[in-house]
Protein backbone atom coordinates (compact mmCIF):
# COMPACT_ATOMS: atom_id res chain seq x y z
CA UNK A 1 -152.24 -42.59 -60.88
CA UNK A 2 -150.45 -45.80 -62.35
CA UNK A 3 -149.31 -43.92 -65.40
CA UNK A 4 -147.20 -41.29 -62.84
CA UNK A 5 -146.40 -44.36 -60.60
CA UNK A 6 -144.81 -45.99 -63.68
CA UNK A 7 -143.52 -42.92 -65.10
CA UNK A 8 -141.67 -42.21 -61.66
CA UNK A 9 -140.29 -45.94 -61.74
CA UNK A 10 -139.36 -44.91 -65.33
CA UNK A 11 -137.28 -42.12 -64.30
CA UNK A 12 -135.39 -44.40 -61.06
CA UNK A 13 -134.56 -46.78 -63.60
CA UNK A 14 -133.02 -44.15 -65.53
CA UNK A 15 -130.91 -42.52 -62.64
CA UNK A 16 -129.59 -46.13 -61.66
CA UNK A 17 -129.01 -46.73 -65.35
CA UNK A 18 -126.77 -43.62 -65.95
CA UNK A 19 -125.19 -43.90 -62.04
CA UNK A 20 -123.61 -47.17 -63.35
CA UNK A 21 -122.22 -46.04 -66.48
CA UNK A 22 -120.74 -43.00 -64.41
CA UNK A 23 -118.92 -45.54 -62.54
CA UNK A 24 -118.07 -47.38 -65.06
CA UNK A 25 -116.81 -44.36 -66.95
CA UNK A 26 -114.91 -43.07 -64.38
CA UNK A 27 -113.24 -46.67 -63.52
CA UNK A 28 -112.16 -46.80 -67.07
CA UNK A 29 -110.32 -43.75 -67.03
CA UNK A 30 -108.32 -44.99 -63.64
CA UNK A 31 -107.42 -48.00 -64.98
CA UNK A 32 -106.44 -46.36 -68.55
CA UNK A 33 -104.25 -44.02 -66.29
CA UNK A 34 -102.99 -47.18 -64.94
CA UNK A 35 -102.46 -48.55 -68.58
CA UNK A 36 -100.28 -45.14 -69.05
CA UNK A 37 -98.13 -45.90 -66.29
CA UNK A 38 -97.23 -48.91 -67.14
CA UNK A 39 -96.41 -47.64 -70.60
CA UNK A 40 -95.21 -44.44 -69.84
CA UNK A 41 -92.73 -44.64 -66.20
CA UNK A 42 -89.38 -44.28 -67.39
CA UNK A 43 -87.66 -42.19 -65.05
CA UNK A 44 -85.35 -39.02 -65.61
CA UNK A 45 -82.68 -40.96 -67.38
CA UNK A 46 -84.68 -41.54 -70.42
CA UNK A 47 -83.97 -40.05 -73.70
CA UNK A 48 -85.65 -39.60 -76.77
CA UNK A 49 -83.58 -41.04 -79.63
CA UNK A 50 -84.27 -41.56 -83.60
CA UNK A 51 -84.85 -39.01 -86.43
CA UNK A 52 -88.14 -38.53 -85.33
CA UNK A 53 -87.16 -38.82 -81.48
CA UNK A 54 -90.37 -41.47 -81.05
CA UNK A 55 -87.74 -44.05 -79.26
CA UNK A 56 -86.79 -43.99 -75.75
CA UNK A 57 -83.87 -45.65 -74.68
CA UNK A 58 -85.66 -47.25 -71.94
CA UNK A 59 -87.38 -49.54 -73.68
CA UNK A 60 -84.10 -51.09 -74.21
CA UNK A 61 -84.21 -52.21 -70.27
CA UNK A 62 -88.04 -52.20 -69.38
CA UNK A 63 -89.49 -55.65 -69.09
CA UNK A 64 -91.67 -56.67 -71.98
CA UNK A 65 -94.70 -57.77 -69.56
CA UNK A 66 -95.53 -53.50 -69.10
CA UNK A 67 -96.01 -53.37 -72.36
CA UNK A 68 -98.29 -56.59 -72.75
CA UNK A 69 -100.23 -55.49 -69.19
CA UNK A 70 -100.80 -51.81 -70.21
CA UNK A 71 -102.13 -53.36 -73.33
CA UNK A 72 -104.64 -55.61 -71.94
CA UNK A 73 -105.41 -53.06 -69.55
CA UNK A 74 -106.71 -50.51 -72.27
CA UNK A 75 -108.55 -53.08 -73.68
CA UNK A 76 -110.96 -52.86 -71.28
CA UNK A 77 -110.43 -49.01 -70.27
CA UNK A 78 -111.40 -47.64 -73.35
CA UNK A 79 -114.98 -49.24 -73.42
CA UNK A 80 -115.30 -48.40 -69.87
CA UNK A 81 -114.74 -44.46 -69.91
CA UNK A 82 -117.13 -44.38 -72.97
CA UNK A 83 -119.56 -45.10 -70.94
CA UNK A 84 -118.61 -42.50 -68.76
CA UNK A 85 -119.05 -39.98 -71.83
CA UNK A 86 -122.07 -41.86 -72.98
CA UNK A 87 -123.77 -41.09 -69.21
CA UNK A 88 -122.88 -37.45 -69.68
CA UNK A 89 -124.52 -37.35 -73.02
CA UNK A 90 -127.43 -38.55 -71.45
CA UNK A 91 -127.34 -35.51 -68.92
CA UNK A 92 -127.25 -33.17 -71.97
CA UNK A 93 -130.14 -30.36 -72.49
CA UNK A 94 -129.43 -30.79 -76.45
CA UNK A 95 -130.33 -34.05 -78.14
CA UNK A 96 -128.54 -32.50 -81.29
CA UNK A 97 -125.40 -31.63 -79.24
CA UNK A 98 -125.42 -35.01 -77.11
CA UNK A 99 -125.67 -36.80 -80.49
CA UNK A 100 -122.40 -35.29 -81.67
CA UNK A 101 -120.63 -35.63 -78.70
CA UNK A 102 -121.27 -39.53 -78.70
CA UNK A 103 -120.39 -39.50 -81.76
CA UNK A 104 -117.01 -37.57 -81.30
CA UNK A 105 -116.17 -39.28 -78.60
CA UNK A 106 -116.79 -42.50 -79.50
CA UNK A 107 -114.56 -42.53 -82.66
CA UNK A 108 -111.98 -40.93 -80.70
CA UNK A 109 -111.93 -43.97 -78.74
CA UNK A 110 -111.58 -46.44 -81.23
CA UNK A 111 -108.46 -44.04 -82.12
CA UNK A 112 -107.42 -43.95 -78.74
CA UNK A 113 -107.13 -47.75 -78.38
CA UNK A 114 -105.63 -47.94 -81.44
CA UNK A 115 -102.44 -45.29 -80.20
CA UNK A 116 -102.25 -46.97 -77.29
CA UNK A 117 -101.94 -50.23 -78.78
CA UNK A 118 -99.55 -48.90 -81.05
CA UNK A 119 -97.40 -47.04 -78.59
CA UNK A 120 -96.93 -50.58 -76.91
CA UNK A 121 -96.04 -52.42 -79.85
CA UNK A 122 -93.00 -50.08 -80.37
CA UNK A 123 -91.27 -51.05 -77.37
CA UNK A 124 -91.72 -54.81 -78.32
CA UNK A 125 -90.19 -54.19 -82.19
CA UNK A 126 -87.56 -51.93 -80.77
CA UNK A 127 -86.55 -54.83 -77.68
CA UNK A 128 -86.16 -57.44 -80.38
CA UNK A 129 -84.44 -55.93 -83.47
CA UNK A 130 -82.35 -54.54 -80.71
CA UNK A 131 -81.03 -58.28 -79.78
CA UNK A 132 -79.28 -58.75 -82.96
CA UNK A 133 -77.45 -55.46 -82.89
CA UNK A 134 -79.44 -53.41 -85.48
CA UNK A 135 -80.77 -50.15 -83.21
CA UNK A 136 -80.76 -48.52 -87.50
CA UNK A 137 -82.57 -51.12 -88.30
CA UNK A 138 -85.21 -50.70 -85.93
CA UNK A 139 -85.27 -46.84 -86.21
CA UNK A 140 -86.33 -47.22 -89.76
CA UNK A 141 -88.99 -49.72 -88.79
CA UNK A 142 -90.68 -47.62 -85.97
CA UNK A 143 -90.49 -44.29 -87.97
CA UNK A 144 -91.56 -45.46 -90.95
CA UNK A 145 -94.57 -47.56 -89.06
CA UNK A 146 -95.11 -43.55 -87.15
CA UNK A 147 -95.31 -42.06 -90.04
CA UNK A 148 -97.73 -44.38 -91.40
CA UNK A 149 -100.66 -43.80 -88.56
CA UNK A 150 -99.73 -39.88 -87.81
CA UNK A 151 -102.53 -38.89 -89.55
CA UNK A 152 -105.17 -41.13 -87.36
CA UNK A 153 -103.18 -40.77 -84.10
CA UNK A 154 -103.25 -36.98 -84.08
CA UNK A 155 -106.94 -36.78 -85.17
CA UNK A 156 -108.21 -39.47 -82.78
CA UNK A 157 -106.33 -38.21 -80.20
CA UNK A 158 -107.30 -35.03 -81.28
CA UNK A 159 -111.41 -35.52 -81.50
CA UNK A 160 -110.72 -38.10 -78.19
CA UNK A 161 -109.23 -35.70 -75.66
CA UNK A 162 -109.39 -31.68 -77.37
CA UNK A 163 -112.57 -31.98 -78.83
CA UNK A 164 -115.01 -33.60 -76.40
CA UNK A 165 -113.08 -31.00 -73.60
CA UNK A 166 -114.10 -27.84 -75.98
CA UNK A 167 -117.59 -29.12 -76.24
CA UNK A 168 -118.50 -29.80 -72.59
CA UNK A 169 -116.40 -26.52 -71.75
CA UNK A 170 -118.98 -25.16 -74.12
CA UNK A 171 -121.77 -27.13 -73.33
CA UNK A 172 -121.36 -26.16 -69.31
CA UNK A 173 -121.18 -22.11 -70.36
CA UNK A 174 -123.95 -22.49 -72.56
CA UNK A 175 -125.88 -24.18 -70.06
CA UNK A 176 -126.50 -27.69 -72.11
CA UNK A 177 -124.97 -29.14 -69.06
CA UNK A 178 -126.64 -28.15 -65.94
CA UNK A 179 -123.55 -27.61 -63.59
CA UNK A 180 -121.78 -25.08 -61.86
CA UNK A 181 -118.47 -22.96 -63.50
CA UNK A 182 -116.40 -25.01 -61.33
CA UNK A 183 -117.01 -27.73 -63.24
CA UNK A 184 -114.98 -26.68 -66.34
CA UNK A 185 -111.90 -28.33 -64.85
CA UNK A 186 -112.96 -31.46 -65.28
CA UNK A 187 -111.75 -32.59 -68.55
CA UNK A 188 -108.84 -34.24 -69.98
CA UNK A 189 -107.03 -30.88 -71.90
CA UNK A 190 -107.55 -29.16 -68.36
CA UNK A 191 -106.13 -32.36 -66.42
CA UNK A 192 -102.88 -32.76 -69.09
CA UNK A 193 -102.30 -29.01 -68.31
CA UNK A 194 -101.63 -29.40 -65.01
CA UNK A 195 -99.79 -32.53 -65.64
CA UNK A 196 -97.40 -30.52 -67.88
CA UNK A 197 -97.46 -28.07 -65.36
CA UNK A 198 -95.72 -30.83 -62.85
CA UNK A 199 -93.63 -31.45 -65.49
CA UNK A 200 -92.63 -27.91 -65.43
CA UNK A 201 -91.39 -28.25 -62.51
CA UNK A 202 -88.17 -30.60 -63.03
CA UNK A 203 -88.86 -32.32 -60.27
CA UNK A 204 -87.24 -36.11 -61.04
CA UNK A 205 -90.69 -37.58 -59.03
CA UNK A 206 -92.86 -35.18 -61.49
CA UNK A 207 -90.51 -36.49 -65.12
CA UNK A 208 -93.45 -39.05 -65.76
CA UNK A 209 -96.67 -39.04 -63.75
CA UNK A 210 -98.43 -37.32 -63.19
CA UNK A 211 -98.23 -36.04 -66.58
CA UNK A 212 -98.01 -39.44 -68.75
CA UNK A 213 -101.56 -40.33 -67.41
CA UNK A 214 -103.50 -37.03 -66.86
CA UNK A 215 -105.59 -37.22 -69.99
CA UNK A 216 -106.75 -40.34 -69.02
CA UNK A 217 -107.74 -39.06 -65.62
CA UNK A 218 -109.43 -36.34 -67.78
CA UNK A 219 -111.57 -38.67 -69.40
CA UNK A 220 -112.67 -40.03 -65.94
CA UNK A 221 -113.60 -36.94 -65.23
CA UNK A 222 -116.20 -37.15 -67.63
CA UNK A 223 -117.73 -39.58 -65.20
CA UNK A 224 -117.73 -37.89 -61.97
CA UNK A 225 -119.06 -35.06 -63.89
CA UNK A 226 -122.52 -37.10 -64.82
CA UNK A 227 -122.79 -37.95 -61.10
CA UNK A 228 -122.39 -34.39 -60.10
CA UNK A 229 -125.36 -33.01 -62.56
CA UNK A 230 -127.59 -35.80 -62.29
């Protein structure tokens, strides 16, 4: 009688346990969203300029503390909607498949910090070689610091937001995770698709958001969709 007393308490601890890191998760991909705004809003006057087109002439007039802000704010985010992943994994039928989403996901988020930190340093290098009059100057310093890190950026972002979407799309039609077909839209590929789709649109409110952040959202997602199948 103790033993299923304690093995009940067991299994309440666990619930609350993976309850908070859904929260947690799906916090983390709000405020990463929130991160993305504050990197991303530029309105429908923005161009893309460069050889590579990676500079927006935007930065030229958006105050430096959005880029500092976002950056703190992902700081935080990115630990935050891992756990949100991590809580999923933990809902998982496979402990081989779980195992290999963790571990997907969880260097795609060191990646994913690491573009997002990037993508905010830009604006700073581009905002101050731009004081002295040198916008060639600071063309060759962003591409050639682009070109340096496109290898990691696409793969993390890659592994980060395409990956871990194919796998719990898989995992939910294989029946790894216990949850209905309705439940395929959430993840970030399906959230950046609709997004895009806004984007479509040419709409001036639709330019930025909510396509600059819906990945992000995605990732949230990940959270709300451990509370639904626990």
């Amino acid at each position: 009688m103790n033993e299923i007393k304690k093995h009940s308490h067991n299994e309440r601890g666990e619930i609350v346990s993976n309850t908070i890191l859904a929260f947690i998760g799906i916090a983390g991909g709000i405020i990463c969203a929130i991160a993305d705004l504050f990197l991303d809003l530029k309105g429908p006057d923005n161009k893309k300029m460069g050889k590579l087109k990676v500079i927006d002439s935007k930065w030229a007039t958006m105050p430096h503390y959005r880029f500092v802000t976002s950056t703190i704010l992902a700081t935080f985010a990115v630990p935050m909607y891992c756990c949100g992943m991590w809580a999923l994994s933990l809902n998982m039928q496979s402990e081989t498949f779980a195992l290999i989403f963790r571990i997907v996901a969880l260097v795609g988020a060191m990646g994913g910090f690491m573009i997002h930190t990037f993508l905010n340093i830009c604006p700073t290098i581009y905002q101050l070689i731009l004081k002295k009059d040198k916008f060639e100057l600071a063309e060759e310093v962003i591409d050639t610091i682009f070109k340096q890190i496109y290898f990691p950026f696409f793969a993390c972002y890659t592994l980060l937001v395409i990956v871990t979407s194919g796998m719990v799309i898989f995992a939910i039609i294989a029946g790894i995770i216990p949850a209905p077909m309705w439940c395929l839209v959430f993840n970030p590929v399906v959230f950046q698709i609709v997004g895009l789709l806004f984007r479509a649109t040419k709409l001036k409110c639709f330019i930025d958001a909510p396509s600059c952040c819906a990945a992000s959202l995605g990732l949230a997602s990940f959270g709300l969709l451990a509370l639904i199948i626990m």
